[in-house]
Structure formats: structure tokens, C-alpha cells
Protein backbone atom coordinates (compact mmCIF):
# COMPACT_ATOMS: atom_id res chain seq x y z
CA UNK A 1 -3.13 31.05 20.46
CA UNK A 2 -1.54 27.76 19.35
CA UNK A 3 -3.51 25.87 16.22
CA UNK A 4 -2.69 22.53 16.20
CA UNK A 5 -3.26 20.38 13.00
CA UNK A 6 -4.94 17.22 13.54
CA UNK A 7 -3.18 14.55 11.59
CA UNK A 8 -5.76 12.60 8.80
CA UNK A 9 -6.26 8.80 9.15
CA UNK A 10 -4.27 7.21 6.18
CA UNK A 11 -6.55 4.58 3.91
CA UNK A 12 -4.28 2.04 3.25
CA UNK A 13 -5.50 0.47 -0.13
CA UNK A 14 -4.74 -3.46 0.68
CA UNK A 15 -3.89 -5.46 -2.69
CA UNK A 16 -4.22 -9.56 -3.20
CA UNK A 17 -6.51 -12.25 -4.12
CA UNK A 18 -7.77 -14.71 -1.15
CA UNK A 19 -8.44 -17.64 -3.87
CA UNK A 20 -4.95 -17.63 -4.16
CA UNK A 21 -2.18 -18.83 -1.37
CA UNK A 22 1.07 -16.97 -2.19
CA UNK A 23 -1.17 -13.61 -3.05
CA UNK A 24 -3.23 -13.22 0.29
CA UNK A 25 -0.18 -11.96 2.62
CA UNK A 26 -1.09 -8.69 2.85
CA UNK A 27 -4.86 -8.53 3.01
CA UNK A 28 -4.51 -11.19 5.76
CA UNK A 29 -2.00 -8.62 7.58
CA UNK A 30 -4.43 -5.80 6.92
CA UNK A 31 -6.96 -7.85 8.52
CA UNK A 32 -5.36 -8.37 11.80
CA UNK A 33 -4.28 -4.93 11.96
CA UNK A 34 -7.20 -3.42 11.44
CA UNK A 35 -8.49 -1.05 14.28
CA UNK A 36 -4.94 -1.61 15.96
CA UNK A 37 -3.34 1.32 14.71
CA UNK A 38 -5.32 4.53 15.77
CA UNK A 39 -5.62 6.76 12.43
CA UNK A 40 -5.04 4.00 9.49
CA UNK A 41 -7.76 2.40 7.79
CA UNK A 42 -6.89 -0.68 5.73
CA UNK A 43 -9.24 -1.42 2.81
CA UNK A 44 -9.19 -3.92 -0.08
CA UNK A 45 -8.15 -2.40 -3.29
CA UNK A 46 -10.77 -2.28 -6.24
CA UNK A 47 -9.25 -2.06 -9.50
CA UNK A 48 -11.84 0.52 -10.59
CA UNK A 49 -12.82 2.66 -7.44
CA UNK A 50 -10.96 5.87 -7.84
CA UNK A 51 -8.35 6.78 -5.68
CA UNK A 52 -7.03 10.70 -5.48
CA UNK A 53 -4.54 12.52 -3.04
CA UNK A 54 -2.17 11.36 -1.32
CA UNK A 55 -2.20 7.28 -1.77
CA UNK A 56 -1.19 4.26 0.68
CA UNK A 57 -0.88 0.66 -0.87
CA UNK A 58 -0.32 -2.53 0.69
CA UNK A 59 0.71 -5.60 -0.82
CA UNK A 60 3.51 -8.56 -1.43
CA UNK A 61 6.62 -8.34 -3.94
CA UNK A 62 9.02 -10.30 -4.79
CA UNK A 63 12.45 -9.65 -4.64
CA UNK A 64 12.80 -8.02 -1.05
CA UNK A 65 14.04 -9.21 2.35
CA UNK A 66 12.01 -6.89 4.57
CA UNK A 67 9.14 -5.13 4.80
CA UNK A 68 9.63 -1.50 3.28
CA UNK A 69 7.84 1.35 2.98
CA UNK A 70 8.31 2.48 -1.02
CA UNK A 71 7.79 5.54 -2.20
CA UNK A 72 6.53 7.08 -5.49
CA UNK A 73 9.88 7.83 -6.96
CA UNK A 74 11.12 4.70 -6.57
CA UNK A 75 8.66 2.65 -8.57
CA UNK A 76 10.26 1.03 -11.93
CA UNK A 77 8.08 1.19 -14.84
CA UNK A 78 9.01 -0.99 -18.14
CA UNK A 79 7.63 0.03 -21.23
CA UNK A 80 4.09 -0.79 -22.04
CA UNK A 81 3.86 -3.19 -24.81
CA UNK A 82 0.32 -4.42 -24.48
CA UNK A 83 -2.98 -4.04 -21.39
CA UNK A 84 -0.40 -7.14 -20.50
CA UNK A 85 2.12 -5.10 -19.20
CA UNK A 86 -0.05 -2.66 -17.28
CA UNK A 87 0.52 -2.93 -13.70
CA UNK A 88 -0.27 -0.58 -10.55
CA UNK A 89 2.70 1.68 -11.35
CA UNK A 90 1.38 2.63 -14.77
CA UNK A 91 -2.14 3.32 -13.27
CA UNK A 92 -0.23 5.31 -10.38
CA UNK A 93 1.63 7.50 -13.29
CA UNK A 94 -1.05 8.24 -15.04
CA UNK A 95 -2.85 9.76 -12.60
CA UNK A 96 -0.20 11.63 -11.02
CA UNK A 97 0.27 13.17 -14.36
CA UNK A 98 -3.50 13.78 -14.71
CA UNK A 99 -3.52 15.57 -11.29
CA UNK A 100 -5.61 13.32 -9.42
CA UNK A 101 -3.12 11.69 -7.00
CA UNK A 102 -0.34 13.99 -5.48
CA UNK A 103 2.11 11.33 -4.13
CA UNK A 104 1.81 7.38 -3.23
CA UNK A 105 3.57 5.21 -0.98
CA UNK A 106 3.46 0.99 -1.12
CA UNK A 107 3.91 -0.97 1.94
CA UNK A 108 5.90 -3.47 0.15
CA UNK A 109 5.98 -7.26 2.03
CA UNK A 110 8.53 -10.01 0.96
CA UNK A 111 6.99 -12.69 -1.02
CA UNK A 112 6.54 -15.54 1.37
CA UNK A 113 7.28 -13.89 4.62
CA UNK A 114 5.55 -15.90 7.56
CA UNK A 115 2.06 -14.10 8.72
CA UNK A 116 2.71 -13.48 11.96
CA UNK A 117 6.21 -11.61 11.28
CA UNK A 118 5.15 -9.88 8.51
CA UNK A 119 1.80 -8.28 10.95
CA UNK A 120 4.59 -7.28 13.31
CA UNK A 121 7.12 -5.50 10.90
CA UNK A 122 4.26 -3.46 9.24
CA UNK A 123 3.06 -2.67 12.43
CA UNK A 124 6.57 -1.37 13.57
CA UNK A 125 6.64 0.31 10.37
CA UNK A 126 2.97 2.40 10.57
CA UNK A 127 3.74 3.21 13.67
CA UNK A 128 4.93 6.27 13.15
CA UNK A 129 2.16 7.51 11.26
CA UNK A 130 -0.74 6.44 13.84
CA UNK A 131 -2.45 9.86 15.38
């Protein structure tokens, strides 16, 4: 008898601020894909909920040309000076190193890609990963 392992849907932790134009990109792309891709759930980040296991993020950069999928190993830190300097991939860090998240991936979008192209490319991207 063959077991077969049912895939888990992926809770993709959407980052951005609505108030603000050049920082809504991806939770207006999470928006219109949500329900679209069977097994991914896209859900607005909270800075304080607590997020363990294997971790999806969402959200714009700057300095890229396409949409790419970014994995844990490739995040830069800089040294921490001051709560200033804090950012997601400190946070991420720690709590590898504490045990509570295993690995993390970041569904990176350019900074100031148009809406409509950036839905499809992230689309094309998750695709993969639907169940």
C-alpha cells in the first residue's frame, strides 16, 4: 500500500502599510490572489503575532528587477546599532537561532512594479507550490 503525503497549505505572511502608496504592492497582490491558488493562504503580517516553522513572506524591495522568490540564506543582515536598525531579517535570525522557525522564504516584488504584472509574476511563481 502506497501512502501519499498530502502537501500543507503555505501561509504567506503579506507585509506593507495601505496608508502609504509605494508600500501597499504586495498586500494589494495578496488580495487579488487570494483563494486563486489552491493550498496558499495570504495573510497580513502583524509585527507581534508569532510565527514558527517553516515561514512565507510577501512584500516589496528595492533594488530588484523581478519578482523572486528569496530564501533564508540569502538575507543580508548589517550590524545592529540601535531598535533603528532592526528589520525583518534580524527578527527572522533570532528565531531561527531560538528554534522556533526552521527555514523562511520572502516573495520579494520590485519596488514600483505595476499591479497587475506584479499579481501575474507571483502567481507564475506560487504556482508550483499550489496542492
Amino acid at each position: 500500500m502506497q501512502v501519499m503525503r498530502l502537501k500543507s497549505m503555505i501561509r504567506i505572511y503579506t507585509l506593507g502599510n495601505l496608508l502609504l502608496e509605494e508600500d501597499k504592492l504586495a498586500l494589494e497582490v495578496a488580495e487579488a490572489l487570494q483563494g486563486r491558488i489552491s493550498g496558499i493562504e495570504f495573510v497580513e503580517f502583524d509585527p507581534i503575532e508569532t510565527v514558527e516553522g517553516d515561514v512565507w513572506f510577501m512584500d516589496v524591495v528595492k533594488g530588484i528587477k523581478d519578482v523572486l522568490l528569496v530564501e533564508d540564506a540569502c538575507f543580508d543582515r548589517q550590524k545592529v546599532y540601535s531598535m533603528h536598525d532592526f528589520d525583518l531579517s534580524h527578527m527572522l535570525a533570532m528565531l531561527k537561532k531560538a528554534g522556533k522557525v526552521k527555514s523562511f522564504k520572502m516573495v520579494a516584488i520590485p519596488f514600483g512594479m505595476d499591479k497587475d504584472e506584479a499579481i501575474e509574476k507571483v502567481s507564475k511563481l506560487l504556482k508550483p507550490f499550489s496542492t
